[in-house]
C-alpha atoms as a PDB file:
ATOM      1  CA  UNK A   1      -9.635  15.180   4.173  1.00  0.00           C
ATOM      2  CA  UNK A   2      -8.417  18.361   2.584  1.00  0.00           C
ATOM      3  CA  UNK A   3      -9.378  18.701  -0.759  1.00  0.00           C
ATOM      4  CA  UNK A   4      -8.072  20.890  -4.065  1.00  0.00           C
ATOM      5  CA  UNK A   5      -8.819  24.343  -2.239  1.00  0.00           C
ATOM      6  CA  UNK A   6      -7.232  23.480   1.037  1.00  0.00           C
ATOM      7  CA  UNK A   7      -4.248  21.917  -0.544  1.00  0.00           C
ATOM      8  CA  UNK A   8      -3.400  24.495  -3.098  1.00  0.00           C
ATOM      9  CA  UNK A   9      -3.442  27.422  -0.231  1.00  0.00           C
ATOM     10  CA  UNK A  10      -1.276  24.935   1.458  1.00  0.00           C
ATOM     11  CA  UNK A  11       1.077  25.221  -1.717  1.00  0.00           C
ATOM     12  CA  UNK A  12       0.711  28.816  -1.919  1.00  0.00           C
ATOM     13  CA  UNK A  13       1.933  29.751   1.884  1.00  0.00           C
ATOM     14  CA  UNK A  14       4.869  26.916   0.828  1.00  0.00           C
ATOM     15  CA  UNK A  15       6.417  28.614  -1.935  1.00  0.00           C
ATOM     16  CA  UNK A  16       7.937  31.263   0.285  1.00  0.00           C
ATOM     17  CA  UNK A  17      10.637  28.327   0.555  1.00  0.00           C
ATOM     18  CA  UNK A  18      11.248  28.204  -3.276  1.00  0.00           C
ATOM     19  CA  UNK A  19      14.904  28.827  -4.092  1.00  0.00           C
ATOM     20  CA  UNK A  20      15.889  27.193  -0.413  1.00  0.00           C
ATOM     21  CA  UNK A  21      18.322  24.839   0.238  1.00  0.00           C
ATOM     22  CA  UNK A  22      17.728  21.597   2.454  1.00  0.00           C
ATOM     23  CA  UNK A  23      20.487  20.778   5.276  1.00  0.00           C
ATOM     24  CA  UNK A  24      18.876  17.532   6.399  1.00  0.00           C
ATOM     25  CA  UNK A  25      15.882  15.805   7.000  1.00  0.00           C
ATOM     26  CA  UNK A  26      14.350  14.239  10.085  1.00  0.00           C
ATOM     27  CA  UNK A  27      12.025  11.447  10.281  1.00  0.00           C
ATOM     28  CA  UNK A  28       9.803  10.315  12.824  1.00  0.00           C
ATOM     29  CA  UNK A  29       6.682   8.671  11.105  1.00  0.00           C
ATOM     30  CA  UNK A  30       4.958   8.881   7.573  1.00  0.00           C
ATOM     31  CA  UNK A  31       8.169   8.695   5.633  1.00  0.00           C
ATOM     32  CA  UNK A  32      11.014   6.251   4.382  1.00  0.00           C
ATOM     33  CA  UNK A  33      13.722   6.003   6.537  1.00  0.00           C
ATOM     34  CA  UNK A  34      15.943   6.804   3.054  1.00  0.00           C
ATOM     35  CA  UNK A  35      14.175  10.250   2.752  1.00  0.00           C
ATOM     36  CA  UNK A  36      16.966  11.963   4.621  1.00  0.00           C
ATOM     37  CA  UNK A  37      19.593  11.122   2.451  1.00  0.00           C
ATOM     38  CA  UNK A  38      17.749  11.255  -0.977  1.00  0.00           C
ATOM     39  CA  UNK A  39      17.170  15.467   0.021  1.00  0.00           C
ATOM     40  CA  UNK A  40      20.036  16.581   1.725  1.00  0.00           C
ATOM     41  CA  UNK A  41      21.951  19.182  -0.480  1.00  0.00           C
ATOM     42  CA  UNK A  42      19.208  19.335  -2.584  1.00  0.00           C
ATOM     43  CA  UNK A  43      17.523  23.291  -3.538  1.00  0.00           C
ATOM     44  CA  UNK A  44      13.864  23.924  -3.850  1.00  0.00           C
ATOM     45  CA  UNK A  45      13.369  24.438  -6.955  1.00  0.00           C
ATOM     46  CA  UNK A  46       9.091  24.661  -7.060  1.00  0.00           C
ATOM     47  CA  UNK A  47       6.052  24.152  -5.126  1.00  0.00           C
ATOM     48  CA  UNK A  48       3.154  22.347  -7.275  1.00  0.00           C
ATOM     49  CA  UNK A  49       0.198  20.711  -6.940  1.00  0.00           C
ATOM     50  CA  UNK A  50      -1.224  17.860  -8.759  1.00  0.00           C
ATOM     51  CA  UNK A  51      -5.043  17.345  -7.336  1.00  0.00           C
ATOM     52  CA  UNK A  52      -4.473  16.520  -3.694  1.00  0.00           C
ATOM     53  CA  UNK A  53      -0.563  16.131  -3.917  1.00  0.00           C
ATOM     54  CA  UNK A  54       1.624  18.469  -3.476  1.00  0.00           C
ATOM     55  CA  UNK A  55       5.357  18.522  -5.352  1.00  0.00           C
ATOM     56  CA  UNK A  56       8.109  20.212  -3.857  1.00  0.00           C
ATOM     57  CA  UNK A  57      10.623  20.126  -7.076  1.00  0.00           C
ATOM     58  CA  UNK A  58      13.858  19.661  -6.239  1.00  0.00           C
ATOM     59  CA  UNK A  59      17.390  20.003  -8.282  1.00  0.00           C
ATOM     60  CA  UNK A  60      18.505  17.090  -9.777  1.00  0.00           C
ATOM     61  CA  UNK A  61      15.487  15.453 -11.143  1.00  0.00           C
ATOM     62  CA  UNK A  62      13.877  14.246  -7.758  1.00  0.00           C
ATOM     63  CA  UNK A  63      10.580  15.454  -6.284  1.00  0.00           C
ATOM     64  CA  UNK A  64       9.594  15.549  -2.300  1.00  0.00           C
ATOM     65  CA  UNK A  65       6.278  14.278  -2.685  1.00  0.00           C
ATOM     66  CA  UNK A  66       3.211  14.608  -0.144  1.00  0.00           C
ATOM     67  CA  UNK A  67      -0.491  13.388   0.508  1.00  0.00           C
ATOM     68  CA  UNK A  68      -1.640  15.105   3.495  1.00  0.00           C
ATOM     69  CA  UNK A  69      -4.177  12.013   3.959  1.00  0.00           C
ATOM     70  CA  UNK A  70      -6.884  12.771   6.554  1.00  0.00           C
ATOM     71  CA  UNK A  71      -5.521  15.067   8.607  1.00  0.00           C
ATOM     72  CA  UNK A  72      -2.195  16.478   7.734  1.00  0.00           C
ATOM     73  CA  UNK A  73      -0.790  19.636   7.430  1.00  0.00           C
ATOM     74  CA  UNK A  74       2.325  21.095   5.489  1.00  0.00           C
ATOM     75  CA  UNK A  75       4.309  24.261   6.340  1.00  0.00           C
ATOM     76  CA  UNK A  76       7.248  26.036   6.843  1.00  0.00           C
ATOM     77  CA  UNK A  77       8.857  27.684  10.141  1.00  0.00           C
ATOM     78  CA  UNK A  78      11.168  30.312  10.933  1.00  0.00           C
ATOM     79  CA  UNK A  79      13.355  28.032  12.886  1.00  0.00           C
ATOM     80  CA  UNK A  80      13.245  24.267  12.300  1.00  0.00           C
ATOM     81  CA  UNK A  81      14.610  23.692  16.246  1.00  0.00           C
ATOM     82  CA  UNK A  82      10.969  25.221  17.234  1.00  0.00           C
ATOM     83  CA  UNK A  83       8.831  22.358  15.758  1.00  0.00           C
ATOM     84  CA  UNK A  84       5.454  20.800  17.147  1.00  0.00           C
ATOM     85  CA  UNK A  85       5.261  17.944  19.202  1.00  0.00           C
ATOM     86  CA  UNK A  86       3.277  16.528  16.430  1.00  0.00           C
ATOM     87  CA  UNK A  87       5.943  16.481  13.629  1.00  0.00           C
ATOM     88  CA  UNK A  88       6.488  13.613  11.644  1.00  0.00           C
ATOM     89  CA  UNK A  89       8.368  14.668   9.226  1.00  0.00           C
ATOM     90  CA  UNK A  90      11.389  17.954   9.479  1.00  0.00           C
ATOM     91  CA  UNK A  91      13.348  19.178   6.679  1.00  0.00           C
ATOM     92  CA  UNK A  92      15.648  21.827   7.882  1.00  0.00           C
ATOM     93  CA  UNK A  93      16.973  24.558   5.555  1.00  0.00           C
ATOM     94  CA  UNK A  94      20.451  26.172   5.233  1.00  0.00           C
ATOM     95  CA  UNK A  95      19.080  29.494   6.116  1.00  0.00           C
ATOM     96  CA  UNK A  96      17.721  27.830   9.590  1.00  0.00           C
ATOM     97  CA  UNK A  97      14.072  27.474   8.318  1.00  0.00           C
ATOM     98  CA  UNK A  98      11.659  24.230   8.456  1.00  0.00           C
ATOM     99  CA  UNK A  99       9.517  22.417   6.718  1.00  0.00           C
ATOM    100  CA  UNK A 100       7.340  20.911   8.917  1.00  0.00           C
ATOM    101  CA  UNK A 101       4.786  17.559   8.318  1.00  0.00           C
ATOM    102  CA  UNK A 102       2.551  17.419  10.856  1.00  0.00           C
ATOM    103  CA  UNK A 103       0.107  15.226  11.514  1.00  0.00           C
ATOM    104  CA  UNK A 104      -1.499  13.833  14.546  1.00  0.00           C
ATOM    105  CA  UNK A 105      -2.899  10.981  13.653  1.00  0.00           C
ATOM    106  CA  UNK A 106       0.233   9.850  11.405  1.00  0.00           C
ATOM    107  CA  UNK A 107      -1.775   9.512   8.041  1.00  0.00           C
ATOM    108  CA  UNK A 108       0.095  11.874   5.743  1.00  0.00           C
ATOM    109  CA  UNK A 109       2.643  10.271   3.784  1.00  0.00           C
ATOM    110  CA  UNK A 110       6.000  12.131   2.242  1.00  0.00           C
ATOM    111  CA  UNK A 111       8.324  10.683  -0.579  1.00  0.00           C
ATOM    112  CA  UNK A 112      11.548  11.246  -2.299  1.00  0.00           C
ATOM    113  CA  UNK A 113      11.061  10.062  -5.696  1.00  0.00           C
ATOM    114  CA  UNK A 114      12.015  10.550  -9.071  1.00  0.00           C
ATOM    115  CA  UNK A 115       9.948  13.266 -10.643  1.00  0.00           C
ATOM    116  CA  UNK A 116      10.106  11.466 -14.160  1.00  0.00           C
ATOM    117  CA  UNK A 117       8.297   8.728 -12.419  1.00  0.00           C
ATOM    118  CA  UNK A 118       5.929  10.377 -10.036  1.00  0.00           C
ATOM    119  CA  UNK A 119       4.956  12.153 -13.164  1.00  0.00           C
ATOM    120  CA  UNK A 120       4.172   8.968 -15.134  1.00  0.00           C
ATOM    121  CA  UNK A 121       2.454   7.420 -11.854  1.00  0.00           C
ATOM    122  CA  UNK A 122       0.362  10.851 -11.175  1.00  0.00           C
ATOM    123  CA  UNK A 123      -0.758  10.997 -15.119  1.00  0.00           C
ATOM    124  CA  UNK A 124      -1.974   7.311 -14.619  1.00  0.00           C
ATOM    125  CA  UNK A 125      -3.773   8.115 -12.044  1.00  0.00           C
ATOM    126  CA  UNK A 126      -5.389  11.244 -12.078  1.00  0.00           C
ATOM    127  CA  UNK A 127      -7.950  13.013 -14.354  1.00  0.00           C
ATOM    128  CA  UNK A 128      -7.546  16.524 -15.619  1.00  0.00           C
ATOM    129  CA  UNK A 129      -7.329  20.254 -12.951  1.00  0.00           C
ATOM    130  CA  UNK A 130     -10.644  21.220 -12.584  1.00  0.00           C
ATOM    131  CA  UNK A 131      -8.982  24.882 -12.569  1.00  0.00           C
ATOM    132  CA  UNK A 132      -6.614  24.104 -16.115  1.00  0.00           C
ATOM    133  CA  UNK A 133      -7.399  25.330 -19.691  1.00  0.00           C
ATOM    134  CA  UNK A 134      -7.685  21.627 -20.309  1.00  0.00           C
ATOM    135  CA  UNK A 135     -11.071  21.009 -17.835  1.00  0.00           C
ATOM    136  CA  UNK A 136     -13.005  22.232 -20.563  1.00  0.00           C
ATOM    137  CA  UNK A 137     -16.880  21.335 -21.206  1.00  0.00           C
ATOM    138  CA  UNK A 138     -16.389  19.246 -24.009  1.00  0.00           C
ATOM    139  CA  UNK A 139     -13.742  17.269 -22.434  1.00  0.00           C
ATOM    140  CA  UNK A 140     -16.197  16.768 -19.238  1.00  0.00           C
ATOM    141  CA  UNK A 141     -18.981  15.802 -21.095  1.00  0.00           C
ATOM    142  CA  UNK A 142     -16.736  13.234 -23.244  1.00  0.00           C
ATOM    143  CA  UNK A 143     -15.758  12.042 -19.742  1.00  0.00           C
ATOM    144  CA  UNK A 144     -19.296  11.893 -18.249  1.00  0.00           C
ATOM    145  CA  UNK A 145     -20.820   9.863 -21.867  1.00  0.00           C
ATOM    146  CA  UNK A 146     -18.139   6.979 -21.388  1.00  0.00           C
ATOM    147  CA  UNK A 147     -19.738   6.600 -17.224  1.00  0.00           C
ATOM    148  CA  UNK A 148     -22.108   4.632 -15.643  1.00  0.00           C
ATOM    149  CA  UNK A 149     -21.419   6.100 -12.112  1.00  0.00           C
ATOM    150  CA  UNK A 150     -23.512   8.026  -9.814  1.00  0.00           C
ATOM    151  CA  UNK A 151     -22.805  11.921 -10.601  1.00  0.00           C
ATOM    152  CA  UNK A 152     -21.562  11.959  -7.024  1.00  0.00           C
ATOM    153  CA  UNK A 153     -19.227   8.937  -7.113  1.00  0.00           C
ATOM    154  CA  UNK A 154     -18.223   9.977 -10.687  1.00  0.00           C
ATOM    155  CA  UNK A 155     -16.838  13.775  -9.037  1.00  0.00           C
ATOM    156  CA  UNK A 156     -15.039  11.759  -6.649  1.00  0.00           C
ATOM    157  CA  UNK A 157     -13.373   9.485  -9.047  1.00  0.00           C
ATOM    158  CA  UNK A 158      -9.965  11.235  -9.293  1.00  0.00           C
ATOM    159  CA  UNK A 159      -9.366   9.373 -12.501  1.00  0.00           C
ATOM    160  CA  UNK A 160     -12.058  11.651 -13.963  1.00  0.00           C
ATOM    161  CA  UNK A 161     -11.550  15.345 -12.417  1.00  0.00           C
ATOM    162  CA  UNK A 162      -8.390  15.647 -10.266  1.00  0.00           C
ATOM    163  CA  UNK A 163      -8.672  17.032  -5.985  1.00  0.00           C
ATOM    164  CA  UNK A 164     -12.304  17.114  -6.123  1.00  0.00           C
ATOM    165  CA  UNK A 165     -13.627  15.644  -2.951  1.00  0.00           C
ATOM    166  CA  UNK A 166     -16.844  14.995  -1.268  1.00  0.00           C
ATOM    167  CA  UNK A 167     -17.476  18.969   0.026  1.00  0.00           C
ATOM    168  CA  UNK A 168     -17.347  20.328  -2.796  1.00  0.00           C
ATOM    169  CA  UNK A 169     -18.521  17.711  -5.157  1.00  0.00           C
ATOM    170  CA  UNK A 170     -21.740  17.673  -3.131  1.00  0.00           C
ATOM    171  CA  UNK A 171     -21.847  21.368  -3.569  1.00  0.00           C
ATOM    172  CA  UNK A 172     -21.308  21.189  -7.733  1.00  0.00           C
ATOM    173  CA  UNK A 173     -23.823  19.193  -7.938  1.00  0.00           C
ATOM    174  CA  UNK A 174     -26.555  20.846  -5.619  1.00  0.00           C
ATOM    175  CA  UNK A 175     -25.586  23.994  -7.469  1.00  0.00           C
ATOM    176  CA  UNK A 176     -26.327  22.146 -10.848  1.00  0.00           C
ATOM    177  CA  UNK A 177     -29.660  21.008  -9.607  1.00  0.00           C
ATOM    178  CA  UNK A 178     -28.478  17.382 -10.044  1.00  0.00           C
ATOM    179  CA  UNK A 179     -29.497  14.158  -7.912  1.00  0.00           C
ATOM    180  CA  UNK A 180     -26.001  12.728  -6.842  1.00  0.00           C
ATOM    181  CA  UNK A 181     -27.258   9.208  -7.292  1.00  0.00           C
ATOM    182  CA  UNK A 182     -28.356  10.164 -11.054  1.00  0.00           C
ATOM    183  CA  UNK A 183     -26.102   7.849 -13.165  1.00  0.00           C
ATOM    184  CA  UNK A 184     -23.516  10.415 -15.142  1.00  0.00           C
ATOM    185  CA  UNK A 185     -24.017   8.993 -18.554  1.00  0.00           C
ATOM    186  CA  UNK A 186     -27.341  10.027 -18.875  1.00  0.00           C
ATOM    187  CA  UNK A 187     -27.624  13.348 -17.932  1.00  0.00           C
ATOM    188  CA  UNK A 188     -27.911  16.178 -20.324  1.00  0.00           C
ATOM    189  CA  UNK A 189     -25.400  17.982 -21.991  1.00  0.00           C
ATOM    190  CA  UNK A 190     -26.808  21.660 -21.080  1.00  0.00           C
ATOM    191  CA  UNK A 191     -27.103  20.077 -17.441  1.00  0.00           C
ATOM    192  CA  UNK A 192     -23.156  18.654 -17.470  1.00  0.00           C
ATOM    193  CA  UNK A 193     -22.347  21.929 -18.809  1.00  0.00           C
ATOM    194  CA  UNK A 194     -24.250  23.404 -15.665  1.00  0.00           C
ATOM    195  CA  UNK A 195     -22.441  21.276 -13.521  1.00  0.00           C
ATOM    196  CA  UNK A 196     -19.313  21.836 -15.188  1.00  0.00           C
ATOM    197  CA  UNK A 197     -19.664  25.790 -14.473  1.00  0.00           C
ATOM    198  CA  UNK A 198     -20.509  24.970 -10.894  1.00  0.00           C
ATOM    199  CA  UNK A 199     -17.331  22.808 -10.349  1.00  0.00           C
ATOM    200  CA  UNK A 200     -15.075  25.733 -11.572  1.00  0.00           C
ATOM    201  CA  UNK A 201     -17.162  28.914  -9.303  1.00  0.00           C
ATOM    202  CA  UNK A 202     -16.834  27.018  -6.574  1.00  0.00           C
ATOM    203  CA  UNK A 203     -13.167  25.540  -6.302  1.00  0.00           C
ATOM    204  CA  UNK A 204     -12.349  29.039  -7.447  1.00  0.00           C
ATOM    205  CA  UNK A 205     -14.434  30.499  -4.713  1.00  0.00           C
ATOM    206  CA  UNK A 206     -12.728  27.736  -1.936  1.00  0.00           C
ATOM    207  CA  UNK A 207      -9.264  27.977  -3.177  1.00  0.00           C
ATOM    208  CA  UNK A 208      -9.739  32.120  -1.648  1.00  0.00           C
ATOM    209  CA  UNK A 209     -11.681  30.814   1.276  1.00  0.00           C
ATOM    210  CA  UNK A 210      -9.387  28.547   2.200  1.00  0.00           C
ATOM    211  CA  UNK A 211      -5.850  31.093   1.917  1.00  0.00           C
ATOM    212  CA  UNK A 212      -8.287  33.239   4.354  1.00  0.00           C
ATOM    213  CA  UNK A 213      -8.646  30.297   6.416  1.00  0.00           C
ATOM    214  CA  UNK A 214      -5.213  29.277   6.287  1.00  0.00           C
ATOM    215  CA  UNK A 215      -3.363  32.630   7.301  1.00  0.00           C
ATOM    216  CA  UNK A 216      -4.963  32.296  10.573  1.00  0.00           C
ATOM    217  CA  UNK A 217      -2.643  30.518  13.330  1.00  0.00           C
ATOM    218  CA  UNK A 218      -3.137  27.017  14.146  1.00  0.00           C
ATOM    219  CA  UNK A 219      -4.855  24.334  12.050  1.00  0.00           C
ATOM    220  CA  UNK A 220      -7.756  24.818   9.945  1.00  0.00           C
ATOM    221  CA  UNK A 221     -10.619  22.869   8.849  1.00  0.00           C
ATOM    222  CA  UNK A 222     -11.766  22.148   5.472  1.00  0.00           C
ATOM    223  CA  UNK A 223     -14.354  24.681   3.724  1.00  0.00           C
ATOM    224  CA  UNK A 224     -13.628  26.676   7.398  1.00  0.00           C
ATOM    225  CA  UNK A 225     -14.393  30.021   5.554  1.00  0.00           C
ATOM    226  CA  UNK A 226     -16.593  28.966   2.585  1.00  0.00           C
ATOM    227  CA  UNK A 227     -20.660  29.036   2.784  1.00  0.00           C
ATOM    228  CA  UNK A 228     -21.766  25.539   2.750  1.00  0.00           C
ATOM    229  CA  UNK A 229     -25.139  25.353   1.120  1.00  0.00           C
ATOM    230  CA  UNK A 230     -25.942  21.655   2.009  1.00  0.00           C
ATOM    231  CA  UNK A 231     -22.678  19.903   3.018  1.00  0.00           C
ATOM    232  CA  UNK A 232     -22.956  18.405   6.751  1.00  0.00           C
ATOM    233  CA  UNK A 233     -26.066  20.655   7.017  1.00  0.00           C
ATOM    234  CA  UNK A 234     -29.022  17.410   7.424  1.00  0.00           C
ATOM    235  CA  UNK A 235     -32.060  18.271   8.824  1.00  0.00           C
ATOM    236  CA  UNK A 236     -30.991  22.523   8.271  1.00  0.00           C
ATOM    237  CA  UNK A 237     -33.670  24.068   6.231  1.00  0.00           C
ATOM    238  CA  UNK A 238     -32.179  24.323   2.340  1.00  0.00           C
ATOM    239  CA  UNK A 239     -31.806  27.939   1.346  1.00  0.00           C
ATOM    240  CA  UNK A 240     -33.707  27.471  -1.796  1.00  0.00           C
ATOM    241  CA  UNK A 241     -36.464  25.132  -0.885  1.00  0.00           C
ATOM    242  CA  UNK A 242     -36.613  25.515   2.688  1.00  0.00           C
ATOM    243  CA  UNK A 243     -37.336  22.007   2.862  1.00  0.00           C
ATOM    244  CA  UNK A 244     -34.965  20.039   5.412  1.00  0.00           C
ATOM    245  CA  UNK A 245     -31.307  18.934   3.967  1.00  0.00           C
ATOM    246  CA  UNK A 246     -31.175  15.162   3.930  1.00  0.00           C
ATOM    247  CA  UNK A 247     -27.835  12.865   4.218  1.00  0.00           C
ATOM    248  CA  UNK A 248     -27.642   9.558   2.418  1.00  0.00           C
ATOM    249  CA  UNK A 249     -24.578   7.250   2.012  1.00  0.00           C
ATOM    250  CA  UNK A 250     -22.283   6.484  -1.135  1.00  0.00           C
ATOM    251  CA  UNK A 251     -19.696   4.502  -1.019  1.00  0.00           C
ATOM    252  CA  UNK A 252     -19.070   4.652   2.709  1.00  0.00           C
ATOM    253  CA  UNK A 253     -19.450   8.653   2.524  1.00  0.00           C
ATOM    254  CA  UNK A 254     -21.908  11.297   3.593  1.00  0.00           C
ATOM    255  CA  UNK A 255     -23.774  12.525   0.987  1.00  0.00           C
ATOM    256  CA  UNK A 256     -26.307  15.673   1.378  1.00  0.00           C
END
């Protein structure tokens, strides 16, 4: 699933379309049928990104709101008549430009909505950016004091640090020297603080890898261009040990 980095250098190609115009909209799967007619006429105003969604503001108070899911990707084309046979979603521009939603396995999901109430909905649900002034340490160790999850589990929660996923939560924590099945609550301030530092380095670190990643044609992989120190690496020797990487489950994921 793409996580923070590979969705923000997903909004960051985007934005050339900031300023555009929408024509129409075509759906084939992983949108409401009402889509088309909630966005034509509407300009760009915006590309955002709140944790793993991505907000393409519009005029008039309504957002075109996407979760890329498993396997989806987001961009735009010169000419919205060229599309992939895996489109689901095609919002042609005035200028002759698309937006494309692709997505093979028909996961990703796209939404015209009010942005007054995605807003309220998003703030409900999600936790603070890892990468904002407000993801400080003293907010993340508040956080951490009122858990009783697994560090692991508690990175993943979105409701406590927004977009963080299971790559690079993995590699915070193995970075901060911390067991991922070590209940949050109890670990250390100058260890959270650790772990907090980790968090930041290395979404800042994947958020270049992955614009590297993504100006190459075709589709790209999660973490494609970052250096994975234990993440799907089991039975690899560990960099700092040498011993071999081991995988465990949590919650249904891979854990290493």
């Amino acid at each position: 699933m793409p996580e923070l980095p590979e969705v923000e250098a997903v909004c960051r190609k985007l934005r050339t379309v900031e300023g555009a115009r929408i024509a129409a909209a075509r759906v084939f799967r992983c949108a409401s049928a009402t889509l088309p007619r909630r966005i034509a006429g509407r300009r760009i105003h915006r590309i955002e990104r709140r944790g793993k969604h991505i907000l393409i503001r519009l005029d008039s108070g309504f957002t075109l709101h996407t979760h890329l899911r498993m396997s989806g990707n987001l961009y735009s084309i010169p000419n919205h008549c060229l599309h992939p046979a895996a489109a689901r979603v095609i919002v042609e521009l005035h200028d002759g430009r698309g937006i494309i939603l692709e997505d093979n396995r028909a996961l990703a999901r796209m939404e015209a909505v009010s942005s007054e109430k995605l807003d309220q909905r998003l703030a409900r649900q999600l936790g603070p950016e890892p990468l904002s002034e407000q993801f400080t340490v003293d907010a993340f160790v508040a956080t951490a004091r009122a858990a009783r999850q697994p560090a692991k589990i508690f990175l993943m929660d979105q409701r406590r640090v927004a977009g963080l996923g299971n790559i690079y939560a993995a590699e915070a924590l193995f970075r901060a020297r911390i067991g991922p099945c070590r209940v949050i609550q109890g670990i250390s301030r100058v260890r959270l603080a650790k772990l907090h530092s980790a968090i930041v380095a290395i979404l800042n670190d994947a958020v270049q890898s992955a614009c590297i990643a993504y100006e190459a044609p075709g589709e790209f992989a999660e973490a494609e261009a970052f250096p994975l120190a234990v993440y799907d690496r089991e039975g690899e020797p560990c960099w700092v040990c040498g011993r071999a990487i081991r995988r465990i489950p949590q919650r249904g994921r891979s854990t290493y």
